[in-house]
N, C-alpha and C. Protein backbone atom coordinates (compact mmCIF):
# COMPACT_ATOMS: atom_id res chain seq x y z
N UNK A 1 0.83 -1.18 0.00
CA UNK A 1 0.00 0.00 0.00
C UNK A 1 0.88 1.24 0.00
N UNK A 2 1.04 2.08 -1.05
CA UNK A 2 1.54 3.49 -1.08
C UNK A 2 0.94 4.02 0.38
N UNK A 3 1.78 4.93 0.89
CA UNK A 3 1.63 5.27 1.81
C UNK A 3 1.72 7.19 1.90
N UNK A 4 2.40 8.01 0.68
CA UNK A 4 2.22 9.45 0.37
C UNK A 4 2.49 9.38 -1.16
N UNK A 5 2.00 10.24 -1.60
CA UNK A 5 2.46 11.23 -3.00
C UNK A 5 3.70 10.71 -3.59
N UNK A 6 4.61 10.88 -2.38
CA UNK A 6 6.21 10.81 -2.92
C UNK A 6 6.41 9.84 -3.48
N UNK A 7 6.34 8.88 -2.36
CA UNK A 7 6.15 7.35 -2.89
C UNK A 7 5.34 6.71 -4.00
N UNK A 8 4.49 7.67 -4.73
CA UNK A 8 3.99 6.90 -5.63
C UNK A 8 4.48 7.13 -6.75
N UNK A 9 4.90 8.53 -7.24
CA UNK A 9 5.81 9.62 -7.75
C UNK A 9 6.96 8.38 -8.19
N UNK A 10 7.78 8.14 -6.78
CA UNK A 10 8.71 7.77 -6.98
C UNK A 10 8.47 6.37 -7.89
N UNK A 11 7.52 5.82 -7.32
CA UNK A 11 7.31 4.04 -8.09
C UNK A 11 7.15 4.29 -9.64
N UNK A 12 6.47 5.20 -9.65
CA UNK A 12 6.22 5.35 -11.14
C UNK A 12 6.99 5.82 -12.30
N UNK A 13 8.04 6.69 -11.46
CA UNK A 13 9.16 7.38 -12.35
C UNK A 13 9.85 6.24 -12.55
N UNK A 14 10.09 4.86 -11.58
CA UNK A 14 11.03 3.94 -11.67
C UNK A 14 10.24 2.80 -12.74
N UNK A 15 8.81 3.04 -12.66
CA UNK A 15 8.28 2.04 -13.83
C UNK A 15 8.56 2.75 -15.08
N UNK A 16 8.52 3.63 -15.30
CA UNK A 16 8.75 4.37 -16.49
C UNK A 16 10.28 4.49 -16.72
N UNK A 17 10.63 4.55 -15.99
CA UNK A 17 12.41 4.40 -16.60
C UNK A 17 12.38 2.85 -17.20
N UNK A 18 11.82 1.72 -16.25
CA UNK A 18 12.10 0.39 -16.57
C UNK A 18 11.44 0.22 -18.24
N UNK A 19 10.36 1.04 -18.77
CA UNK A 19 9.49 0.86 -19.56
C UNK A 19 10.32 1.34 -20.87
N UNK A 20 10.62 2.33 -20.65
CA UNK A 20 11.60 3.30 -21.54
C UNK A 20 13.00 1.98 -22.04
N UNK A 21 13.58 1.65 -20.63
CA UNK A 21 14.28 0.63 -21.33
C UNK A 21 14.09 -0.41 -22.09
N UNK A 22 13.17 -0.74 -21.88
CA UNK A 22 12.60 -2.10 -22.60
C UNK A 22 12.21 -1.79 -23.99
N UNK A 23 12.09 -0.52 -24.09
CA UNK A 23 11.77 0.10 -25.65
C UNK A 23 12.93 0.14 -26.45
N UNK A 24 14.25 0.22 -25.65
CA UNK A 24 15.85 0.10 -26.18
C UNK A 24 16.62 1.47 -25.91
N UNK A 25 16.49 2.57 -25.16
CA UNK A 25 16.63 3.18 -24.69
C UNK A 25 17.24 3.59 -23.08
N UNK A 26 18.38 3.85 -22.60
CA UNK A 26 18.43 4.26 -21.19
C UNK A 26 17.63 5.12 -20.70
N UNK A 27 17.41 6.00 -19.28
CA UNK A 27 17.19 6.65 -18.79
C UNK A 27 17.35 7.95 -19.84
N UNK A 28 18.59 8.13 -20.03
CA UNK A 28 19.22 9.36 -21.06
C UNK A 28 19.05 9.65 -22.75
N UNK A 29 18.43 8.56 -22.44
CA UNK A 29 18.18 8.41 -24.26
C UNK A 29 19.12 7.95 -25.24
N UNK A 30 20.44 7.60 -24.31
CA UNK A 30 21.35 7.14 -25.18
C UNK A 30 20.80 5.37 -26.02
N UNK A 31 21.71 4.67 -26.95
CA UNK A 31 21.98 3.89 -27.76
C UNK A 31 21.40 2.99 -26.73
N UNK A 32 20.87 1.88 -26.68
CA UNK A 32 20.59 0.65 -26.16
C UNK A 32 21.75 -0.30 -26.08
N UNK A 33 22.07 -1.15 -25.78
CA UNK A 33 23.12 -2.65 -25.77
C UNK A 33 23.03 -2.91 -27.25
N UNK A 34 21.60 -3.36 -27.37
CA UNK A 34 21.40 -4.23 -28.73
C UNK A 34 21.23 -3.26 -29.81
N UNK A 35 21.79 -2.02 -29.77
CA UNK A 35 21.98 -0.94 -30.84
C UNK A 35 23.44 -1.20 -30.98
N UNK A 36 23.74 -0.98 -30.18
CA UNK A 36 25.51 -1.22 -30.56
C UNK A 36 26.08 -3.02 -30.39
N UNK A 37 25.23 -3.70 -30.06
CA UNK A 37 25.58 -5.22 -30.45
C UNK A 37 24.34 -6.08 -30.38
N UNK A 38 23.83 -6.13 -31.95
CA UNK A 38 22.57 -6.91 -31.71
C UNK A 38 22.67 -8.61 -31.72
N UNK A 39 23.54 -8.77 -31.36
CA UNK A 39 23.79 -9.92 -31.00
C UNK A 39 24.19 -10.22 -29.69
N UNK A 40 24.10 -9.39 -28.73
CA UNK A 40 24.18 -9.37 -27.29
C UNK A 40 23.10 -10.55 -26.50
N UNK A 41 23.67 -11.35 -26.14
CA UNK A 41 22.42 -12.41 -25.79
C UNK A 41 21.92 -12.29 -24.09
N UNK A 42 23.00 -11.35 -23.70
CA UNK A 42 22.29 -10.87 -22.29
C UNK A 42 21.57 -9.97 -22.61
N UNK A 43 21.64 -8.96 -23.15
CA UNK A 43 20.76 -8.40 -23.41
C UNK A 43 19.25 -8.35 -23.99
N UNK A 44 19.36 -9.59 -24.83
CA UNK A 44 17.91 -10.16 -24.64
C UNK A 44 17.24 -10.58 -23.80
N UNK A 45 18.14 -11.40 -23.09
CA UNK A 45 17.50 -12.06 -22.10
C UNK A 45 16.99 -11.24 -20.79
N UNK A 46 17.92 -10.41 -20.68
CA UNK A 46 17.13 -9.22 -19.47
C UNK A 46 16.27 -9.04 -20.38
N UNK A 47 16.18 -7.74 -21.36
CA UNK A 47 14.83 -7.45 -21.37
C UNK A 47 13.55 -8.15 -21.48
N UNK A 48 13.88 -9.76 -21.58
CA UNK A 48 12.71 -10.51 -22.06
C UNK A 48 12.42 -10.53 -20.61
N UNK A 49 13.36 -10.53 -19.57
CA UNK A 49 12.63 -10.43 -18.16
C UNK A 49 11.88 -9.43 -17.83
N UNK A 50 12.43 -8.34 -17.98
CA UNK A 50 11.84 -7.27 -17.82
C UNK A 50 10.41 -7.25 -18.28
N UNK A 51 10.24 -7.14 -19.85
CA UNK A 51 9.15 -7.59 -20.38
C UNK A 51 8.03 -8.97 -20.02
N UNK A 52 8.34 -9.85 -19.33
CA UNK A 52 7.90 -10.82 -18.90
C UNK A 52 7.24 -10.35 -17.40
N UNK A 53 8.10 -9.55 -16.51
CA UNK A 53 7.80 -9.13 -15.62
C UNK A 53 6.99 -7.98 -15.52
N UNK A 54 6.87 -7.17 -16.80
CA UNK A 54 5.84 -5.95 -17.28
C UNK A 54 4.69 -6.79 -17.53
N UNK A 55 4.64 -8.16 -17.99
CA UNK A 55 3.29 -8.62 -18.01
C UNK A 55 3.31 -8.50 -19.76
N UNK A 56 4.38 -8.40 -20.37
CA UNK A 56 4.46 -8.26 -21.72
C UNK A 56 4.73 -9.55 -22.52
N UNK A 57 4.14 -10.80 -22.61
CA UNK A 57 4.43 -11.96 -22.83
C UNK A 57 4.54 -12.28 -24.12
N UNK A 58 3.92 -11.44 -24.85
CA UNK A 58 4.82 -11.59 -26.47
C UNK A 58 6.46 -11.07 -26.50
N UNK A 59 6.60 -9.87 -26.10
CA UNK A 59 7.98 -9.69 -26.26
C UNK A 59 8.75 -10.41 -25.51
N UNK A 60 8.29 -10.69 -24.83
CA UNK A 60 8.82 -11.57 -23.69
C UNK A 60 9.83 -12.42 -24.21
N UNK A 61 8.63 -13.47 -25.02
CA UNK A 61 8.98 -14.43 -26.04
C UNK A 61 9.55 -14.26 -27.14
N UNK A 62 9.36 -12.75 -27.74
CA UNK A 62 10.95 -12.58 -28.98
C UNK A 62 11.70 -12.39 -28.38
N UNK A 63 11.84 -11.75 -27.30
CA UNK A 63 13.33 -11.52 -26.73
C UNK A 63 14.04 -13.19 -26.27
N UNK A 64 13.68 -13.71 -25.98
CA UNK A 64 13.53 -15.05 -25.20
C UNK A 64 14.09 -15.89 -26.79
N UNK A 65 13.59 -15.65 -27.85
CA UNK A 65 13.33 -16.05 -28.85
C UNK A 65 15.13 -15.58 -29.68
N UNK A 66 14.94 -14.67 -29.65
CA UNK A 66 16.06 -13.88 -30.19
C UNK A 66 17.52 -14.53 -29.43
N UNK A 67 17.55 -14.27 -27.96
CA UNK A 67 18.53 -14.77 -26.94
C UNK A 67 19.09 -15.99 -27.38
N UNK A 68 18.18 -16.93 -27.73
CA UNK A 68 18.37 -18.50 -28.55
C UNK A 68 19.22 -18.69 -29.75
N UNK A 69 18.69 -17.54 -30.25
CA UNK A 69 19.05 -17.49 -31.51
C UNK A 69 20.47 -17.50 -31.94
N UNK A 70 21.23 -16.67 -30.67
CA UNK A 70 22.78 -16.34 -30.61
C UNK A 70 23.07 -17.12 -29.67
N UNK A 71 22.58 -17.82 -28.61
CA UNK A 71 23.10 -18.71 -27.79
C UNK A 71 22.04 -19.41 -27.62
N UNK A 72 22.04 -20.86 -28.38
CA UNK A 72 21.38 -22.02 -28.31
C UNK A 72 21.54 -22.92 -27.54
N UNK A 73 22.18 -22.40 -26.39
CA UNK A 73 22.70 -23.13 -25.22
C UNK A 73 22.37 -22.66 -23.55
N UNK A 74 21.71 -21.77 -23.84
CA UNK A 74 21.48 -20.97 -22.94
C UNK A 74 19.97 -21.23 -21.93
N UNK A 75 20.64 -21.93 -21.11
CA UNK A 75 19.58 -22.62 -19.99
C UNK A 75 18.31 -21.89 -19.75
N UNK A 76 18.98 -20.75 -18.96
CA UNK A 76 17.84 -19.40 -18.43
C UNK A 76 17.01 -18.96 -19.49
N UNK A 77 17.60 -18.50 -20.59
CA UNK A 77 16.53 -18.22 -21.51
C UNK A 77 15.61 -19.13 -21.71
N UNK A 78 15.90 -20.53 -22.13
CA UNK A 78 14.79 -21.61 -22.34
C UNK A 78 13.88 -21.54 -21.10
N UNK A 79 14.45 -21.72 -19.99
CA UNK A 79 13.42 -21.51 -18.73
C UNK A 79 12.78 -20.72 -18.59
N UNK A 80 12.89 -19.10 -18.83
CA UNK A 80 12.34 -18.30 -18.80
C UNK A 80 11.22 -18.06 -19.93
N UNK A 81 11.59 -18.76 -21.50
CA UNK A 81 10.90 -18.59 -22.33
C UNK A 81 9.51 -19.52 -22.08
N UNK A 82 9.63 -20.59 -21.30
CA UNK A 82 8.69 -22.07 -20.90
C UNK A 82 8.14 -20.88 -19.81
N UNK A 83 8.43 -20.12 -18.53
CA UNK A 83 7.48 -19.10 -17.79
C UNK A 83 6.93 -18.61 -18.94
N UNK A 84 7.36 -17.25 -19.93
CA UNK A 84 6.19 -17.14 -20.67
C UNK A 84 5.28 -17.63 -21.58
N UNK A 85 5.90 -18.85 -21.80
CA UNK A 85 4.67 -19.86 -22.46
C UNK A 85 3.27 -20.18 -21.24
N UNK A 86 3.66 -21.07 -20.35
CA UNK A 86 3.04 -20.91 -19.43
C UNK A 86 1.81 -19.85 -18.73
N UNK A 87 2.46 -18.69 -19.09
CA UNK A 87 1.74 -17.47 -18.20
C UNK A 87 0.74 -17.18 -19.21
N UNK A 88 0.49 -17.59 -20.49
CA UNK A 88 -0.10 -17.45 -22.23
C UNK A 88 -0.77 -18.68 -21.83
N UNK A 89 -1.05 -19.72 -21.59
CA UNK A 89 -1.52 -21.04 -21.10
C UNK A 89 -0.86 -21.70 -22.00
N UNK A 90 0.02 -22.13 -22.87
CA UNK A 90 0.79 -23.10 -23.18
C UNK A 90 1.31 -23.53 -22.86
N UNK A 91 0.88 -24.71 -22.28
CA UNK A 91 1.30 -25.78 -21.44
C UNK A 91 2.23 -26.64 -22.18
N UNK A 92 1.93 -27.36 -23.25
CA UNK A 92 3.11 -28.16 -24.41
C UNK A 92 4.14 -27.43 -24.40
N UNK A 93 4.19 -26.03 -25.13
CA UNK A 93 5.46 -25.19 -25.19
C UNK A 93 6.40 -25.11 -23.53
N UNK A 94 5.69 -24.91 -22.68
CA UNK A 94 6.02 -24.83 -21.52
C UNK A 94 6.97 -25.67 -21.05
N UNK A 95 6.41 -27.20 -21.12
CA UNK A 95 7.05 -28.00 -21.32
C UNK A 95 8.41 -28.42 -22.14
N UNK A 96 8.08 -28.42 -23.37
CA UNK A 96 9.04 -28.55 -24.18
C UNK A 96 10.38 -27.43 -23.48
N UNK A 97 10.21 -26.92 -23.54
CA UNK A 97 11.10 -25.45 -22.87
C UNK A 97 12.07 -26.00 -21.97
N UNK A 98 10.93 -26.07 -20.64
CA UNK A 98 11.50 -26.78 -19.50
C UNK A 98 12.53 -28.41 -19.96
N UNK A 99 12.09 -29.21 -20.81
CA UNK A 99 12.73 -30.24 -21.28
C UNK A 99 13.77 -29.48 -21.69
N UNK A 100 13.82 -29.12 -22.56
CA UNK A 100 15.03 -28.48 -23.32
C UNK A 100 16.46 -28.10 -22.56
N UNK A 101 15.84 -27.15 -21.69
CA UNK A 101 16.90 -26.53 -20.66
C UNK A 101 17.49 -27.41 -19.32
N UNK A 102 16.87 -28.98 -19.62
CA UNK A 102 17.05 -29.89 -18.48
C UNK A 102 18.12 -30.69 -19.47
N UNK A 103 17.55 -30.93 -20.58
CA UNK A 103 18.49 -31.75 -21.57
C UNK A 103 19.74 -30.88 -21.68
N UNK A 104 19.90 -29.43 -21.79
CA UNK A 104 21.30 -28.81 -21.68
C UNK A 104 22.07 -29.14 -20.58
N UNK A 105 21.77 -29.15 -19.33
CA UNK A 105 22.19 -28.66 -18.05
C UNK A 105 21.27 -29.45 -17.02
N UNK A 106 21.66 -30.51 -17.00
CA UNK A 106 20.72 -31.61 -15.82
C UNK A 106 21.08 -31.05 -14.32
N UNK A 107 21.66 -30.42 -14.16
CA UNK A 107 21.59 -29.51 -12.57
C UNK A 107 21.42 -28.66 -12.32
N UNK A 108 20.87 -27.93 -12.88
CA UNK A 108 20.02 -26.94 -12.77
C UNK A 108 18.64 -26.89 -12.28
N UNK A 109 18.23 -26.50 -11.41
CA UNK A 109 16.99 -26.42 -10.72
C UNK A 109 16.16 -26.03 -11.30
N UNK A 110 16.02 -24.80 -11.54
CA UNK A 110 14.71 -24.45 -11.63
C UNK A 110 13.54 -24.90 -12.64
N UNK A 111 14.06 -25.15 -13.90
CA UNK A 111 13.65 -26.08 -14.70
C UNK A 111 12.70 -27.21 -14.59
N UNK A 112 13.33 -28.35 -13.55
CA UNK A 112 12.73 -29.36 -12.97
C UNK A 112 11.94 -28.50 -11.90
N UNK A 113 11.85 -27.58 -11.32
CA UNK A 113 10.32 -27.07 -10.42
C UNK A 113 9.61 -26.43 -11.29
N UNK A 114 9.99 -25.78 -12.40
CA UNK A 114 8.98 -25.16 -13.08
C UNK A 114 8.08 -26.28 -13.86
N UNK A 115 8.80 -27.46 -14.67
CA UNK A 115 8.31 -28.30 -15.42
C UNK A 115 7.33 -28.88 -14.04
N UNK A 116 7.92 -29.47 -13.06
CA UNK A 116 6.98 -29.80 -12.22
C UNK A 116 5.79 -29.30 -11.61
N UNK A 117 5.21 -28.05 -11.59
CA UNK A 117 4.49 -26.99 -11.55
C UNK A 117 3.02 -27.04 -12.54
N UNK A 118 3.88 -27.06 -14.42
CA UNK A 118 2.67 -27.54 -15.33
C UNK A 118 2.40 -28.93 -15.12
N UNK A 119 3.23 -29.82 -14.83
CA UNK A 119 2.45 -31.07 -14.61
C UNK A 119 1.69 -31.06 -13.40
N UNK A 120 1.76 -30.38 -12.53
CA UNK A 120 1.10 -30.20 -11.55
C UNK A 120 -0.19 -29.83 -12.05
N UNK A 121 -0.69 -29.01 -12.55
CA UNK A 121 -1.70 -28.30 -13.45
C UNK A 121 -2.57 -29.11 -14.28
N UNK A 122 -1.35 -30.00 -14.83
CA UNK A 122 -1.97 -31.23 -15.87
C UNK A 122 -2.50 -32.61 -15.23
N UNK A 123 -2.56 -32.42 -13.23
CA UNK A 123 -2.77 -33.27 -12.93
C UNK A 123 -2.17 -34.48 -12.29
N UNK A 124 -0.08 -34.75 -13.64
CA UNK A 124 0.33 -35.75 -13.20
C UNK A 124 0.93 -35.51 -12.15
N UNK A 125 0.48 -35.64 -10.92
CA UNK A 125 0.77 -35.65 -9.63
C UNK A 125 2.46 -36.27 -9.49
N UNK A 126 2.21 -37.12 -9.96
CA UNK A 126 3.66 -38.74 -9.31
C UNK A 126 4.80 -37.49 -10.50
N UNK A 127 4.48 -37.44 -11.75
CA UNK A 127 5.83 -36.66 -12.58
C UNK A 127 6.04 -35.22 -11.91
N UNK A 128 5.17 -34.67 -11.30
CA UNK A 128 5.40 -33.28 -10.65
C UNK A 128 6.04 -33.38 -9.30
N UNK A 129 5.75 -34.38 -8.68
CA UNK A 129 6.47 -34.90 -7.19
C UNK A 129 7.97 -35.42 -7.69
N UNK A 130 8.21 -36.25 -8.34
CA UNK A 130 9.50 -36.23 -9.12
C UNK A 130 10.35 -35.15 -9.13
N UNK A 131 9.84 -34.30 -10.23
CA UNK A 131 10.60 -33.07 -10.69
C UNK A 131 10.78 -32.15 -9.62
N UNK A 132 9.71 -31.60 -8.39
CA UNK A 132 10.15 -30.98 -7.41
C UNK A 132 11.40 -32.16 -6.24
N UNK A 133 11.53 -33.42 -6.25
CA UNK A 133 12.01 -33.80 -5.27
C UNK A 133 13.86 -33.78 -5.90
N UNK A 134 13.83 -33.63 -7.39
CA UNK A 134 14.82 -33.36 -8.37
C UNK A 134 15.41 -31.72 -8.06
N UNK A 135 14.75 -31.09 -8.31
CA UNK A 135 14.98 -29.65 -8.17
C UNK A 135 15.34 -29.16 -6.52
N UNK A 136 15.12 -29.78 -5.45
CA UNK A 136 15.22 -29.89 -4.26
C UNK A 136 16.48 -30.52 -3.97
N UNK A 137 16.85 -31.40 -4.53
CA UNK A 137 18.19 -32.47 -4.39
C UNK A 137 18.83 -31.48 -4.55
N UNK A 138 18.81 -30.35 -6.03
CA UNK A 138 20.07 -29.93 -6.54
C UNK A 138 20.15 -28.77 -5.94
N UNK A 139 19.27 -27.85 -5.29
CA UNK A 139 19.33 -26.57 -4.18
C UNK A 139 17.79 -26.45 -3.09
N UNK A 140 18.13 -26.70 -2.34
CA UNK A 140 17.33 -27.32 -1.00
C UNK A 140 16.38 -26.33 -0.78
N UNK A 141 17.12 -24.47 -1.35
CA UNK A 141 16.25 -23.62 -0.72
C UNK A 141 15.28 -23.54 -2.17
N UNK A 142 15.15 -24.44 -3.12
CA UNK A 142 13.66 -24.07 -3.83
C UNK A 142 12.60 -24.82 -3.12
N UNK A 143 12.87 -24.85 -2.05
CA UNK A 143 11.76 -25.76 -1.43
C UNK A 143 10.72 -24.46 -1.03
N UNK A 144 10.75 -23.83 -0.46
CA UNK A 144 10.08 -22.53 -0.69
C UNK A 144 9.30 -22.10 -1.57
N UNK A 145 10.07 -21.61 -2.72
CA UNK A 145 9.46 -21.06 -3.89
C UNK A 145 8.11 -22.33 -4.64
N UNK A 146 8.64 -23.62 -4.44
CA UNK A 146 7.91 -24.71 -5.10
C UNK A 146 6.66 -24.91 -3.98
N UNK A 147 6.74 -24.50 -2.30
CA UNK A 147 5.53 -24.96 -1.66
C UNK A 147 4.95 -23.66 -2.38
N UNK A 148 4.99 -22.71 -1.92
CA UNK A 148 4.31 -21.00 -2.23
C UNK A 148 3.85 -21.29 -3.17
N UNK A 149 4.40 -21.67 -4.77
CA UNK A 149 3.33 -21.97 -6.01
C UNK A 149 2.48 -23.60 -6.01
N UNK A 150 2.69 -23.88 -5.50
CA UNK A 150 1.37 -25.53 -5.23
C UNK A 150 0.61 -24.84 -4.18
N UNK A 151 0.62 -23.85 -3.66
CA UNK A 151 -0.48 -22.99 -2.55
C UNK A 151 -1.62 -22.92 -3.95
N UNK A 152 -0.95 -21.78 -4.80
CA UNK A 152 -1.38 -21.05 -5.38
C UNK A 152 -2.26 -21.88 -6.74
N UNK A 153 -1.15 -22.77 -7.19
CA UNK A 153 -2.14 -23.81 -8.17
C UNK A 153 -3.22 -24.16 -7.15
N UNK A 154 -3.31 -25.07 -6.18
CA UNK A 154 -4.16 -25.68 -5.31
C UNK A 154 -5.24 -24.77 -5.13
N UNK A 155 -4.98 -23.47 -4.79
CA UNK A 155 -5.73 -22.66 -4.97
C UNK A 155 -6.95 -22.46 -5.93
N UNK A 156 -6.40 -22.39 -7.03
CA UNK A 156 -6.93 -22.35 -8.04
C UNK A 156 -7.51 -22.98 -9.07
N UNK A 157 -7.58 -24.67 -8.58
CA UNK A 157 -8.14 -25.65 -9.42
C UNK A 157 -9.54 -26.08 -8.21
């Protein structure tokens, strides 16, 4: 809950700077990353967060899309691109995603809780208990993040 003027002032000047960037632009108006190297694959990949986190799930997914494109190896992007499939209800893509970025990099967590999450959704209970007890092996503290979203599915079916 905003609590004065200032504070709201302030939130908003900081959404609008974030917004401005995501358009390819700094604060200053200078050149973007991917103006002077459009082949920057961090730079996709933040802004596809950014954009993902604006609630912008198409760009989300070219940026996500693009990131691939120059690094086809690149775990986080696939994971992140399977969140915005997901958040769109594509559940297959979602999947596939999450596979993908497990087939690169089998220790990597988050992957196996996110994939476990849509199967959760889809029902298969026993493959979603799997994949979280997988993603748990390999960092103990997603045990957290994985109860908080089975609140929230549970919630909601």
């Amino acid at each position: 809950m905003l609590t004065n003027k200032e504070e709201f002032v302030e939130k908003e000047t900081m959404l609008a700077s974030v917004r401005h960037r995501v358009a390819g632009y700094d604060a200053f108006g200078s050149a973007s990353a991917l103006e002077i190297n459009p082949r920057l694959t961090t730079a996709f990949y933040n802004r596809g967060n950014l954009r993902l986190n604006l609630g912008d799930l198409d760009g989300a997914l070219a940026d996500f899309d693009q990131a691939l494109q120059t690094d086809p190896d690149d775990v986080m992007a696939y994971n992140n691109r399977g969140i915005a499939k997901l958040a769109k209800g594509d559940l297959n893509g979602a999947i596939e995603d999450f596979n993908h970025a497990i087939k690169i990099n089998s220790r990597h967590p988050e992957p196996y809780a996110n994939r476990g999450l849509v199967r959760l959704q889809q029902g298969k209970n026993a493959e979603a208990e799997r994949d979280f007890a997988r993603s748990i092996a390999l960092q103990p503290s997603v045990r957290l993040f994985i109860a908080r979203r089975v609140g929230e599915i549970r919630q909601q079916q």
